[in-house]
C-alpha atoms as a PDB file:
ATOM      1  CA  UNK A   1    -117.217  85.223 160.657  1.00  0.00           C
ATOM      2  CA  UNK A   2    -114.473  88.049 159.743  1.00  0.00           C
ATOM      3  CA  UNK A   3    -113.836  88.760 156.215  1.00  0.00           C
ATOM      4  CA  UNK A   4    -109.928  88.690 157.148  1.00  0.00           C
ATOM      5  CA  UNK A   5    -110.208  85.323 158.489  1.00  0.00           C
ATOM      6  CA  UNK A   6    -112.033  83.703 155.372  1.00  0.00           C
ATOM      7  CA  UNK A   7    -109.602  85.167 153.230  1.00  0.00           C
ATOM      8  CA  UNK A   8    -106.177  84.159 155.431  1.00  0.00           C
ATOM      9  CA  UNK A   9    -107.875  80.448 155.635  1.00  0.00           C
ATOM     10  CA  UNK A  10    -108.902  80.580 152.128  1.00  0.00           C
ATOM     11  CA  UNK A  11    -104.832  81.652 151.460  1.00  0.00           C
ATOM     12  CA  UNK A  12    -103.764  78.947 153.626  1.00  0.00           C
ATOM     13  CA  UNK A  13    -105.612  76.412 152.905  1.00  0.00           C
ATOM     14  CA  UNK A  14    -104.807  77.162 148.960  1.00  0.00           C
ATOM     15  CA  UNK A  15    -100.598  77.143 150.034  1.00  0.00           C
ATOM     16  CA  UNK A  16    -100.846  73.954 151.760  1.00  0.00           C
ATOM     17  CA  UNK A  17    -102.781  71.828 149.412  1.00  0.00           C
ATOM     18  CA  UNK A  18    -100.024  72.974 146.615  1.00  0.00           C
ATOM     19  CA  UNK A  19     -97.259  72.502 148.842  1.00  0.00           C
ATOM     20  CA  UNK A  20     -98.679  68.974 149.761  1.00  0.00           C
ATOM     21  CA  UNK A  21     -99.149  68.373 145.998  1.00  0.00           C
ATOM     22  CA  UNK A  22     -95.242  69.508 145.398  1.00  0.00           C
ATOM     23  CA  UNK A  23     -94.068  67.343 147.844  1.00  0.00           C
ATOM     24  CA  UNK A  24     -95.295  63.883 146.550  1.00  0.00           C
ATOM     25  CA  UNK A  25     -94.212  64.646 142.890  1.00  0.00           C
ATOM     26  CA  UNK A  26     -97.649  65.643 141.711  1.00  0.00           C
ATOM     27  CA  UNK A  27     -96.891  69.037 141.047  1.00  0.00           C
ATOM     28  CA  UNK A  28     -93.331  70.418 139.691  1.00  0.00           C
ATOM     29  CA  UNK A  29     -93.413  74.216 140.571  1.00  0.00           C
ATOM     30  CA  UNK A  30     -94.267  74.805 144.168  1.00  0.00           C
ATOM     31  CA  UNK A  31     -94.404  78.408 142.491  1.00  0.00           C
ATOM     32  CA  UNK A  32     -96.891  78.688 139.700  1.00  0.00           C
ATOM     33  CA  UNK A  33     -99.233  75.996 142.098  1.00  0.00           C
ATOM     34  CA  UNK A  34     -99.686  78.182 144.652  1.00  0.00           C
ATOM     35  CA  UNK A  35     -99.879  81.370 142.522  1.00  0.00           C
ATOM     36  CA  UNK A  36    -103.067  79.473 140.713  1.00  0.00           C
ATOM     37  CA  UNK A  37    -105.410  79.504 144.410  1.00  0.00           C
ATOM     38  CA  UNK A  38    -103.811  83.035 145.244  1.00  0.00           C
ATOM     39  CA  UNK A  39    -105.243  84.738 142.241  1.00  0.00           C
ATOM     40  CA  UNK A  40    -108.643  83.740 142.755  1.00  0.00           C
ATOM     41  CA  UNK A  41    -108.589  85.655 145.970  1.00  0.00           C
ATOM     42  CA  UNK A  42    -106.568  88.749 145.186  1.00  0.00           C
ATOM     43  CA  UNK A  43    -109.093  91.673 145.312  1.00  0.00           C
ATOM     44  CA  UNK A  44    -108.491  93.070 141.797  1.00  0.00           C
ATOM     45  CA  UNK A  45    -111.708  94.347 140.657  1.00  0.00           C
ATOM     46  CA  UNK A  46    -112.491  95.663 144.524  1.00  0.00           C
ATOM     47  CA  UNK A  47    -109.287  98.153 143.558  1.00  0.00           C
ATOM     48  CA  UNK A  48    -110.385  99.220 140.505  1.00  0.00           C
ATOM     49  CA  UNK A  49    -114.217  99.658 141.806  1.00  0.00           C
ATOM     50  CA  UNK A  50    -112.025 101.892 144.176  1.00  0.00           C
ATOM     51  CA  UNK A  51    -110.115 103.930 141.959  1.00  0.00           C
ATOM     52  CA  UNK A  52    -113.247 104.508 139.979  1.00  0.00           C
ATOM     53  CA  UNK A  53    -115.116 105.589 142.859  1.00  0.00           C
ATOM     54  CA  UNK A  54    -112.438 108.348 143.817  1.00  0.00           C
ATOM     55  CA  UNK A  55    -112.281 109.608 140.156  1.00  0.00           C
ATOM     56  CA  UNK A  56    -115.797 109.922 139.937  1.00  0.00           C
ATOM     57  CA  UNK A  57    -115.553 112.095 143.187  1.00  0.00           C
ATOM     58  CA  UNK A  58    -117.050 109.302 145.370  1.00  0.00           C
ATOM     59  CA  UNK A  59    -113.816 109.892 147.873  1.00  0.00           C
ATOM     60  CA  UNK A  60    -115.874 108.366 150.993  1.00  0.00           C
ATOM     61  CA  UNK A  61    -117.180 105.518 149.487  1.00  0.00           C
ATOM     62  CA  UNK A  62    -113.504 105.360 147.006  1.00  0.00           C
ATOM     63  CA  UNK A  63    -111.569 105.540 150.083  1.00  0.00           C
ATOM     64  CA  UNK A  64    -113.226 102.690 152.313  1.00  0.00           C
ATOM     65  CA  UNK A  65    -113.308 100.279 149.218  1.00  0.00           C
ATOM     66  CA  UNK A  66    -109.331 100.425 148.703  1.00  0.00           C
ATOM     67  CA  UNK A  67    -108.842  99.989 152.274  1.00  0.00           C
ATOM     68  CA  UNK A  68    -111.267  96.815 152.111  1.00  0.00           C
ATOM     69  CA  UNK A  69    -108.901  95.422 149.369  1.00  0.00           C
ATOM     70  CA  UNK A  70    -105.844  96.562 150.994  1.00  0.00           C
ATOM     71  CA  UNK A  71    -106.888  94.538 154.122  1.00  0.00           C
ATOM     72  CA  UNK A  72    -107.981  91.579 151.924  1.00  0.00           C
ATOM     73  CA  UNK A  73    -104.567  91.398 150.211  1.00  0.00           C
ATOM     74  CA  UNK A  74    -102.777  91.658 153.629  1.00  0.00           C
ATOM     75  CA  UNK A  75    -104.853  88.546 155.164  1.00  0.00           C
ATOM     76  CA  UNK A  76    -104.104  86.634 151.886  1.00  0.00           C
ATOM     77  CA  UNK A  77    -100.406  87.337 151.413  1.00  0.00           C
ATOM     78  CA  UNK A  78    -100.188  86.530 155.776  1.00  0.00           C
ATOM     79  CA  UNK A  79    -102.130  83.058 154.843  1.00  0.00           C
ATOM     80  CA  UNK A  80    -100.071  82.135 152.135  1.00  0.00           C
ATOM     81  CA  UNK A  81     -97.070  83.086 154.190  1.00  0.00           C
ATOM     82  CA  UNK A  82     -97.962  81.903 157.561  1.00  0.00           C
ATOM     83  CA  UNK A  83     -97.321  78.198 155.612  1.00  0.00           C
ATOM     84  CA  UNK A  84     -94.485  78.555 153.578  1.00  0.00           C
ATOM     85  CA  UNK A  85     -92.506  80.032 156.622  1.00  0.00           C
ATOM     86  CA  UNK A  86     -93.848  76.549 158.750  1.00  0.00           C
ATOM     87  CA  UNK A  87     -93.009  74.857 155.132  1.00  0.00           C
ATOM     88  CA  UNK A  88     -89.471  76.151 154.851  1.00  0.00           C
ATOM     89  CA  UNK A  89     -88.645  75.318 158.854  1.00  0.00           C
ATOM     90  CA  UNK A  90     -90.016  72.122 158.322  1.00  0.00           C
ATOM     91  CA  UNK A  91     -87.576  71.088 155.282  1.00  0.00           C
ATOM     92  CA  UNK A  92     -84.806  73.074 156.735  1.00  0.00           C
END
């Protein structure tokens, strides 16, 4: 399977458990419960692999890593917001 699609159904799946948790009263902050799933997946030490790549003069190598975490935070933040924008029409 894609990388993109683990990670945006990794993100979604993460965002609707904690919105299903908020919504029978097991949870209090929608916010800081899906924030706790999201942060496993954000691509933090892929950036700074990156950076030290391209600082060591690795640009090829520097280059392709940041745009592997680049792509990995869009597919997260489009998982996580592909259900709060079906949550929010749903409770509007």
């Amino acid at each position: 399977t894609n990388e993109f699609f683990v990670y945006y159904i990794s993100a979604a799946f993460g965002t609707l458990v904690s919105v299903l948790l908020s919504y029978i009263g097991i949870s209090q902050n929608i916010d800081k419960t899906i924030i706790g799933p999201i942060m496993l997946l954000v691509p933090g030490l892929a950036i700074t692999t990156a950076i030290r790549d391209i600082i060591a003069g690795d640009l090829l190598s520097g280059i392709t890593k940041i745009g592997e975490a680049f792509i990995i935070a869009i597919a997260v933040a489009a998982g996580s917001g592909t259900v709060l924008s079906l949550y929010l029409k749903a409770i509007a």
